[in-house]
C-alpha atoms as a PDB file:
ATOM      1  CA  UNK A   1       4.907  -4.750 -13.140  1.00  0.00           C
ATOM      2  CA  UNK A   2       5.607  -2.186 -10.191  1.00  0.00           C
ATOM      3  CA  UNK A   3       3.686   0.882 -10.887  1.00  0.00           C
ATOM      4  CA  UNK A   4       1.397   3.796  -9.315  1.00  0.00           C
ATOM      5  CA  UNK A   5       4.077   6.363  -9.402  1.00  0.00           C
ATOM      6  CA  UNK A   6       2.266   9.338 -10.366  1.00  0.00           C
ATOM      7  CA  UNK A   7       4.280  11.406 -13.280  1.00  0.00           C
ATOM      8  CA  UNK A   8       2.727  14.661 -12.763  1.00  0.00           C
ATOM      9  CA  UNK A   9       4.998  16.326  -9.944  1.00  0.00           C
ATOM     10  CA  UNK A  10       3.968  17.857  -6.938  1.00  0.00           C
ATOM     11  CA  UNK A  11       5.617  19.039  -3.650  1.00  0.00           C
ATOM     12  CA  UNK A  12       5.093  15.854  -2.128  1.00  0.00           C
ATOM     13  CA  UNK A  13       7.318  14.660  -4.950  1.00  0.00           C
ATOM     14  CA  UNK A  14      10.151  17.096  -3.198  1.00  0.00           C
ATOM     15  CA  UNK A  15       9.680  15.888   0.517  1.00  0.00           C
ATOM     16  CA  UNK A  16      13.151  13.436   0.797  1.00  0.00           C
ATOM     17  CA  UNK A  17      11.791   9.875   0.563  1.00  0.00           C
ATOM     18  CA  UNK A  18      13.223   9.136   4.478  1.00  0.00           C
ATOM     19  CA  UNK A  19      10.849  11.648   5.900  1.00  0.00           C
ATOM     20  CA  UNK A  20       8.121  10.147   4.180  1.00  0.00           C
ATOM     21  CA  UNK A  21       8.876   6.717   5.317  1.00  0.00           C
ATOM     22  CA  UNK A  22       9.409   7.650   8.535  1.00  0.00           C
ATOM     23  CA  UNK A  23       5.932   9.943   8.448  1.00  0.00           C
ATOM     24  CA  UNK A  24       4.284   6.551   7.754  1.00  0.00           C
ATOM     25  CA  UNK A  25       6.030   4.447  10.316  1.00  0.00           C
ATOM     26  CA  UNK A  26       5.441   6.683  12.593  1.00  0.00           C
ATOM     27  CA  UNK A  27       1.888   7.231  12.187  1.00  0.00           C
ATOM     28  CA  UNK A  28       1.025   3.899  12.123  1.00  0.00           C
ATOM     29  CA  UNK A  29       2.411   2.863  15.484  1.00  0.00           C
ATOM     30  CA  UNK A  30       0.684   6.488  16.635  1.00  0.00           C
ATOM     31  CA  UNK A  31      -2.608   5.615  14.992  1.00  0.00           C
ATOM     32  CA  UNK A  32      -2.994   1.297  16.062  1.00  0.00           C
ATOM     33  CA  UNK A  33      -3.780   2.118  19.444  1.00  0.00           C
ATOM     34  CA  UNK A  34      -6.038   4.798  19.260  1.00  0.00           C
ATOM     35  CA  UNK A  35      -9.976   3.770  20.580  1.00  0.00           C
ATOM     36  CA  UNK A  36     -11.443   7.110  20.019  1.00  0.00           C
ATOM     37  CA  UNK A  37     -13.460   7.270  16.606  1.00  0.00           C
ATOM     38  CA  UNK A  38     -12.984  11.218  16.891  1.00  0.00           C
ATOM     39  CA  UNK A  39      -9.268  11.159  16.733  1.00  0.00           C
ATOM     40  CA  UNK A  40      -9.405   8.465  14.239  1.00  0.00           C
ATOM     41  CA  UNK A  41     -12.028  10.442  11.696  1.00  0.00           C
ATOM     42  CA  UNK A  42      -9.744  13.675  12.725  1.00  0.00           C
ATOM     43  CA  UNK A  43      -6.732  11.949  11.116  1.00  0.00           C
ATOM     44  CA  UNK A  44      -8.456  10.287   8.136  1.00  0.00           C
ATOM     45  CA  UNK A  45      -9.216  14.076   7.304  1.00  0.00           C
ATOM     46  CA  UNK A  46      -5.975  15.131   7.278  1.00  0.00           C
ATOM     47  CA  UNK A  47      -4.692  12.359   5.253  1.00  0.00           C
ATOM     48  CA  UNK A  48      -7.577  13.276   2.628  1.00  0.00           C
ATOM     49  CA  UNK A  49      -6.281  16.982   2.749  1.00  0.00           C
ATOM     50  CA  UNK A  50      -2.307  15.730   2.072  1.00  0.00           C
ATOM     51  CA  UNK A  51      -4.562  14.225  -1.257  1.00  0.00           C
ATOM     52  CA  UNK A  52      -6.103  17.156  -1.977  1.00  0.00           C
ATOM     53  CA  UNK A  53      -3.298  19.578  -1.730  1.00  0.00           C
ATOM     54  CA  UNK A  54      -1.232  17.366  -4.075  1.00  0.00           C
ATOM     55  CA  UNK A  55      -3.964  18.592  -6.763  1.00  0.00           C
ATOM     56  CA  UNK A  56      -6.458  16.477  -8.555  1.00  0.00           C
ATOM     57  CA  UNK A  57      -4.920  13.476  -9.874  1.00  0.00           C
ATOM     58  CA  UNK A  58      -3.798  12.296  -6.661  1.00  0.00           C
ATOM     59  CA  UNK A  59      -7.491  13.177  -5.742  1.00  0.00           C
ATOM     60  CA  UNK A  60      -8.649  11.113  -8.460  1.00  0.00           C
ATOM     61  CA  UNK A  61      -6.100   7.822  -7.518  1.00  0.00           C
ATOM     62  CA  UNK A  62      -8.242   7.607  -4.460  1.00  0.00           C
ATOM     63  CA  UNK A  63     -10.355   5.586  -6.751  1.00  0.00           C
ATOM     64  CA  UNK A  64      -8.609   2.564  -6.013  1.00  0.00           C
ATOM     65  CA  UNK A  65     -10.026   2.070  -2.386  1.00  0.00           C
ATOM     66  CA  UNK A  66     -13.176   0.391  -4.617  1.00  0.00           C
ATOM     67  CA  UNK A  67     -10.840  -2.367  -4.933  1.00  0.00           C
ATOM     68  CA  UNK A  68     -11.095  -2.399  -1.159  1.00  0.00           C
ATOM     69  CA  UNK A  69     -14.522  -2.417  -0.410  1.00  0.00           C
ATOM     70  CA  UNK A  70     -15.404  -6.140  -0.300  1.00  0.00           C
ATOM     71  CA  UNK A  71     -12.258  -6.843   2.335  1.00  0.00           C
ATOM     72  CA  UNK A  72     -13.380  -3.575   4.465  1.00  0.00           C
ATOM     73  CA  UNK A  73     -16.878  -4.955   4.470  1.00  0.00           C
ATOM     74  CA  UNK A  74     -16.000  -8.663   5.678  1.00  0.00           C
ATOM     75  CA  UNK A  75     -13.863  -7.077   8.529  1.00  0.00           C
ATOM     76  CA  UNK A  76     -16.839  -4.568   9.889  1.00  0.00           C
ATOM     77  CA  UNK A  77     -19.783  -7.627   9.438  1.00  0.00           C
ATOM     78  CA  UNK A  78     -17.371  -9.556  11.523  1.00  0.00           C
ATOM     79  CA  UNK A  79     -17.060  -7.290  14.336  1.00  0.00           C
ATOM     80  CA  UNK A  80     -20.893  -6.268  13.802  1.00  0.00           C
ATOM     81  CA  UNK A  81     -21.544 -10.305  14.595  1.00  0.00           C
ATOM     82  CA  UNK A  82     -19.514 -10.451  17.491  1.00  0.00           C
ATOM     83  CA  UNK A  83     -21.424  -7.131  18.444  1.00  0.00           C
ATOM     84  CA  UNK A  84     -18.547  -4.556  18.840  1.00  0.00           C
ATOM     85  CA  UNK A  85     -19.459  -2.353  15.917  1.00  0.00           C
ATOM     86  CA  UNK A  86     -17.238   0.681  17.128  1.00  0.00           C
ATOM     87  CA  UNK A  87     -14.599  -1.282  17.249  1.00  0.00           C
ATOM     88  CA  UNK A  88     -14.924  -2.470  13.587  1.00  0.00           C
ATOM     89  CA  UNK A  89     -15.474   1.085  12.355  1.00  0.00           C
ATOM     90  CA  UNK A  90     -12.673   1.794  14.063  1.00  0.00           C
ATOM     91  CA  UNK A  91     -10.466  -0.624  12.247  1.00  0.00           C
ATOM     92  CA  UNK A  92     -12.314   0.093   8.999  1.00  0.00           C
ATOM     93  CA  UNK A  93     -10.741   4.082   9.849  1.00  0.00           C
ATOM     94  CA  UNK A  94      -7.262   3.161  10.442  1.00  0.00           C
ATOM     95  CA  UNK A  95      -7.169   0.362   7.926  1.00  0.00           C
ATOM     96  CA  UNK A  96      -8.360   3.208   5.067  1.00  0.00           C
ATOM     97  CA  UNK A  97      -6.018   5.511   7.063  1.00  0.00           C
ATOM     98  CA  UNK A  98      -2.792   3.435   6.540  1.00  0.00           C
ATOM     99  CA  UNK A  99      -3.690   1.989   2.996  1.00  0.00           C
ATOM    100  CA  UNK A 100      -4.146   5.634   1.782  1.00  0.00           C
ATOM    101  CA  UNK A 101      -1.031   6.576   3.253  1.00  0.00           C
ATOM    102  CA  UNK A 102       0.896   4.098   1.711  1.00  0.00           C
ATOM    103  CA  UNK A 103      -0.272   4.748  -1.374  1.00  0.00           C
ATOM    104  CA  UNK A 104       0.631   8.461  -0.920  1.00  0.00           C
ATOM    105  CA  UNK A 105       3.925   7.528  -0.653  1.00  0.00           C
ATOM    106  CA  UNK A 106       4.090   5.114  -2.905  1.00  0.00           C
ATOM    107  CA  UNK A 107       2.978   7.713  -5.700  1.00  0.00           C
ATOM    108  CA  UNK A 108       5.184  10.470  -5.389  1.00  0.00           C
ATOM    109  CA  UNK A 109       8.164   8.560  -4.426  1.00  0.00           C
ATOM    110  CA  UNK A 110      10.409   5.764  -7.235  1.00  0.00           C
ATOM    111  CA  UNK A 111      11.456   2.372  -5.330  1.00  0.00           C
ATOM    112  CA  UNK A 112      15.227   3.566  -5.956  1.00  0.00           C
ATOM    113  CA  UNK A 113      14.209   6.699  -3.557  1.00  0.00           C
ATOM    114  CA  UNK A 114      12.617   4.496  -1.052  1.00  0.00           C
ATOM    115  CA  UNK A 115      16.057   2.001  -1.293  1.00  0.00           C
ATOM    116  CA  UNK A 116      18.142   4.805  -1.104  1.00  0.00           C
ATOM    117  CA  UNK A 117      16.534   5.989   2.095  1.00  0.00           C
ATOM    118  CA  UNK A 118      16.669   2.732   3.688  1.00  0.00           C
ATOM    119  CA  UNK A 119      20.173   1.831   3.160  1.00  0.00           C
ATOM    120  CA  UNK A 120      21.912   3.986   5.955  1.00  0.00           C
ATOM    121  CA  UNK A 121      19.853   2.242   8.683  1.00  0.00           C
ATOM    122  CA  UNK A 122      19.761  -1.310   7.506  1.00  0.00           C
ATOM    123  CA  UNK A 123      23.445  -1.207   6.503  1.00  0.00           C
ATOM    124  CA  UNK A 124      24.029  -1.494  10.423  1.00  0.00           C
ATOM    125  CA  UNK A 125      22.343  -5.317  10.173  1.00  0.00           C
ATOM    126  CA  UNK A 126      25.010  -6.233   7.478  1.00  0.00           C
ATOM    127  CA  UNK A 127      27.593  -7.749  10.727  1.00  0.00           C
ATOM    128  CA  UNK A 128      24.368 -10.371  11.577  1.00  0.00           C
ATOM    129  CA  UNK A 129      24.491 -11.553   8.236  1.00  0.00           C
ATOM    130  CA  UNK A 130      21.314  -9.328   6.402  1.00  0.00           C
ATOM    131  CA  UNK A 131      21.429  -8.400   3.769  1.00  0.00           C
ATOM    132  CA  UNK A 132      20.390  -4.695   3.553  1.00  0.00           C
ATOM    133  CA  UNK A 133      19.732  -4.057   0.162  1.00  0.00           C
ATOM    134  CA  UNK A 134      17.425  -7.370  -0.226  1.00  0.00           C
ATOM    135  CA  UNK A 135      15.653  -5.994   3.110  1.00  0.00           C
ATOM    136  CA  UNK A 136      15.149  -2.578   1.413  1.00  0.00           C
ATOM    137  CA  UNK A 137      13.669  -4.131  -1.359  1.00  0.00           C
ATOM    138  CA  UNK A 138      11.825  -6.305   0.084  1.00  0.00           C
ATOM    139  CA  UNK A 139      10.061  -2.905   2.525  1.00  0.00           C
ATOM    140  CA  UNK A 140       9.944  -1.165  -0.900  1.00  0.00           C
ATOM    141  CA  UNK A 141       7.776  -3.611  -2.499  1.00  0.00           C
ATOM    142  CA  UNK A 142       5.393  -4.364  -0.056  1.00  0.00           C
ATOM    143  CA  UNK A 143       4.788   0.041   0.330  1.00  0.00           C
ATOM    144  CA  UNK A 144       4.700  -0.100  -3.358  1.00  0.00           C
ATOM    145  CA  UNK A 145       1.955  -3.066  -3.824  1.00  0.00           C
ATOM    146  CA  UNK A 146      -0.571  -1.931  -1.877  1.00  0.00           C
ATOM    147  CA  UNK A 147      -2.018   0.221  -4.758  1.00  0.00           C
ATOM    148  CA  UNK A 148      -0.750  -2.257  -7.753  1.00  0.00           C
ATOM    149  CA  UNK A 149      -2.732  -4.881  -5.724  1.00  0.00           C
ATOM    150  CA  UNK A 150      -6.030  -2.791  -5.531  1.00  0.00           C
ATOM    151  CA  UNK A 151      -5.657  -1.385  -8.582  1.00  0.00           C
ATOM    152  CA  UNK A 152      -5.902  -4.858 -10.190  1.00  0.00           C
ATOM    153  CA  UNK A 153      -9.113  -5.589  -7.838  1.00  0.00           C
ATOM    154  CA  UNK A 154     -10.571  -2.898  -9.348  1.00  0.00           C
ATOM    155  CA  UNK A 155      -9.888  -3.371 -12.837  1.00  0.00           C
ATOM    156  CA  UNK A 156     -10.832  -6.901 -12.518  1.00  0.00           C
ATOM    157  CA  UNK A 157     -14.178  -5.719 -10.786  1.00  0.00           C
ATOM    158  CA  UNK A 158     -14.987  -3.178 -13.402  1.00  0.00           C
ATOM    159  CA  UNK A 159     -14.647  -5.552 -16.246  1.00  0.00           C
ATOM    160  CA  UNK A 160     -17.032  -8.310 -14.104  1.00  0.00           C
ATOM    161  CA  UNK A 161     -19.809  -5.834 -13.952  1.00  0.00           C
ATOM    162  CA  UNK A 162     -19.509  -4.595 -17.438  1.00  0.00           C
ATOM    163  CA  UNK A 163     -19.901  -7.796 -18.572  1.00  0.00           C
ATOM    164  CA  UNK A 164     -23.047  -9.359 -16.108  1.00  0.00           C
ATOM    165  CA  UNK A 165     -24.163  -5.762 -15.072  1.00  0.00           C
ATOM    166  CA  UNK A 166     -23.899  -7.147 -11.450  1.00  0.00           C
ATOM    167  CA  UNK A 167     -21.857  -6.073  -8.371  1.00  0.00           C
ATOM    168  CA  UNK A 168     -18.501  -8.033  -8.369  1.00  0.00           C
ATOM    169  CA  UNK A 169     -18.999 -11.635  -6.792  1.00  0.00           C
ATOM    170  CA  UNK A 170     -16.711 -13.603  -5.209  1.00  0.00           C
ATOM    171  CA  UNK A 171     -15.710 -15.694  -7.961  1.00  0.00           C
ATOM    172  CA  UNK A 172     -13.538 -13.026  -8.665  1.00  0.00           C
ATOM    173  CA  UNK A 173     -11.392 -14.021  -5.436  1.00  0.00           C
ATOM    174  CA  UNK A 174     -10.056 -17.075  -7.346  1.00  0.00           C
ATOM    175  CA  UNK A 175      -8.410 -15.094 -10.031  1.00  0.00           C
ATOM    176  CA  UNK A 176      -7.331 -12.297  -8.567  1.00  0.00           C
ATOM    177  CA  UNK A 177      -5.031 -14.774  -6.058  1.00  0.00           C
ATOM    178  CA  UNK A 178      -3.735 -16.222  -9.164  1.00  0.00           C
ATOM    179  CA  UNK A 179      -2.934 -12.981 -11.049  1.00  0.00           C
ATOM    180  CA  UNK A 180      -1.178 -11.736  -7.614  1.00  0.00           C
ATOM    181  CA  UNK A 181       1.012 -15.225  -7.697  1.00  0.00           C
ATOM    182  CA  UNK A 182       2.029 -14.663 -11.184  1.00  0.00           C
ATOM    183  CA  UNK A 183       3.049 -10.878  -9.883  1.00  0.00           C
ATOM    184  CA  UNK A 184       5.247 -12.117  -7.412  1.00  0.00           C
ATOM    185  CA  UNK A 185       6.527 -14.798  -9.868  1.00  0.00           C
ATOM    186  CA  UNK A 186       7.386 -12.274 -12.311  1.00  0.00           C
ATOM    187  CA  UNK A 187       9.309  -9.958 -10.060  1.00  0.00           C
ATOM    188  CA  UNK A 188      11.288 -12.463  -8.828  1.00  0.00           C
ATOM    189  CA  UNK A 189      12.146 -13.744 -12.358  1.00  0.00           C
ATOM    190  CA  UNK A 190      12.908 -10.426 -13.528  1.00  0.00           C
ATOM    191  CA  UNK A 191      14.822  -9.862  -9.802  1.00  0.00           C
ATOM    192  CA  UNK A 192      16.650 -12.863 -10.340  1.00  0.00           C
ATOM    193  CA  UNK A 193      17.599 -12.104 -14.563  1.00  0.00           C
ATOM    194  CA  UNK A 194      19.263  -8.988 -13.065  1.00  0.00           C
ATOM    195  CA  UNK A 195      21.542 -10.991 -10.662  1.00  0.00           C
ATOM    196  CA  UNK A 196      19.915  -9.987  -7.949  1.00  0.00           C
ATOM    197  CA  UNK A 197      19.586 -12.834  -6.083  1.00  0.00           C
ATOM    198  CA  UNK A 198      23.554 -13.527  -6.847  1.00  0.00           C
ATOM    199  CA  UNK A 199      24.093  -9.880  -5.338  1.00  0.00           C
ATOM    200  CA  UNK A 200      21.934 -10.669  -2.071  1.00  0.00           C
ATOM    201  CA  UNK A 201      24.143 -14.418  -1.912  1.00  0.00           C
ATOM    202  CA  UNK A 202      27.546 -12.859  -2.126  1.00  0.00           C
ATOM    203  CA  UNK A 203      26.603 -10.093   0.346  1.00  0.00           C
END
């Protein structure tokens, strides 16, 4: 059920998985405060040249911000109605910013990678009583959904407007919360037939 890893290696596929988690933590506290559409547009740009220099089918995974289109669209109406347009187009930039990102990462790095990173620094919770490797999971799969998630918007789009030869309504919001539920449901079953959830109890 966890996919988007892209097969076809390239040097972002080298770059250790920490330094890419870190790049994205990193960036995102950077990038949340920043007001200045300039710096904002400046930074999508790079993020679309990391894409591009990865070679064309990371290029062509961009694809999957379709699936994002309706939620981008409710946020910058809102702020349009309260009459603060910058400020929703500045959302709109960091929110493509960080989902791109994520998926970047997400693609050229396996969840064992992204565990693996993780472990050294969340080992230290283990004398509060956390659990580190359910916490590493737990960071792996949300980096690692993002893209499953819109990829399943899309597809579910794609098929509604074969099929009327309309843009996607929202009708399709009802079923797409289901089929994310029954995600979630089916990691967790398959989580729990490995004995992970036994693991995360005993540690």
């Amino acid at each position: 059920m966890i996919s988007g890893y892209l097969s076809q290696e390239t040097w972002l596929h080298r770059v250790p998985a920490g330094s890419k988690l870190i790049g994205l933590g990193v960036t995102t506290m950077l990038v949340f405060p920043v007001q200045d559409w300039r710096i904002l547009v400046a930074g999508l740009v790079a993020v679309l040249a990391l894409y591009a220099s990865a070679g064309w089918p990371a290029v062509r995974r961009m694809g999957f911000l379709k699936a994002f289109l309706p939620m981008l669209a409710i946020v910058f109406g809102l702020h349009v109605f309260t009459g603060d347009w910058v400020a929703g187009a500045n959302t709109i930039l960091r929110l493509v910013m960080m989902i791109l990102l994520a998926d970047l990462v997400s693609m050229t790095t396996t969840m064992q990678q992204m565990m693996n990173a993780l472990m050294p620094v969340l080992r230290l919770l283990r004398p509060i009583g956390i659990n580190p490797e359910k916490v590493a999971l737990a960071v792996s799969l949300v980096i690692r959904f993002v893209p499953v998630l819109g990829a399943n918007w899309q597809a579910r789009s794609e098929a509604w407007r074969a099929r009327t030869g309309r843009k996607p309504s929202w009708r399709l919001i009802g079923p797409f919360l289901v089929e994310t539920l029954r995600m979630a449901d089916q990691v967790a079953e398959a989580l729990d037939a490995r004995g992970f959830a036994r693991s995360t109890q005993k540690g």
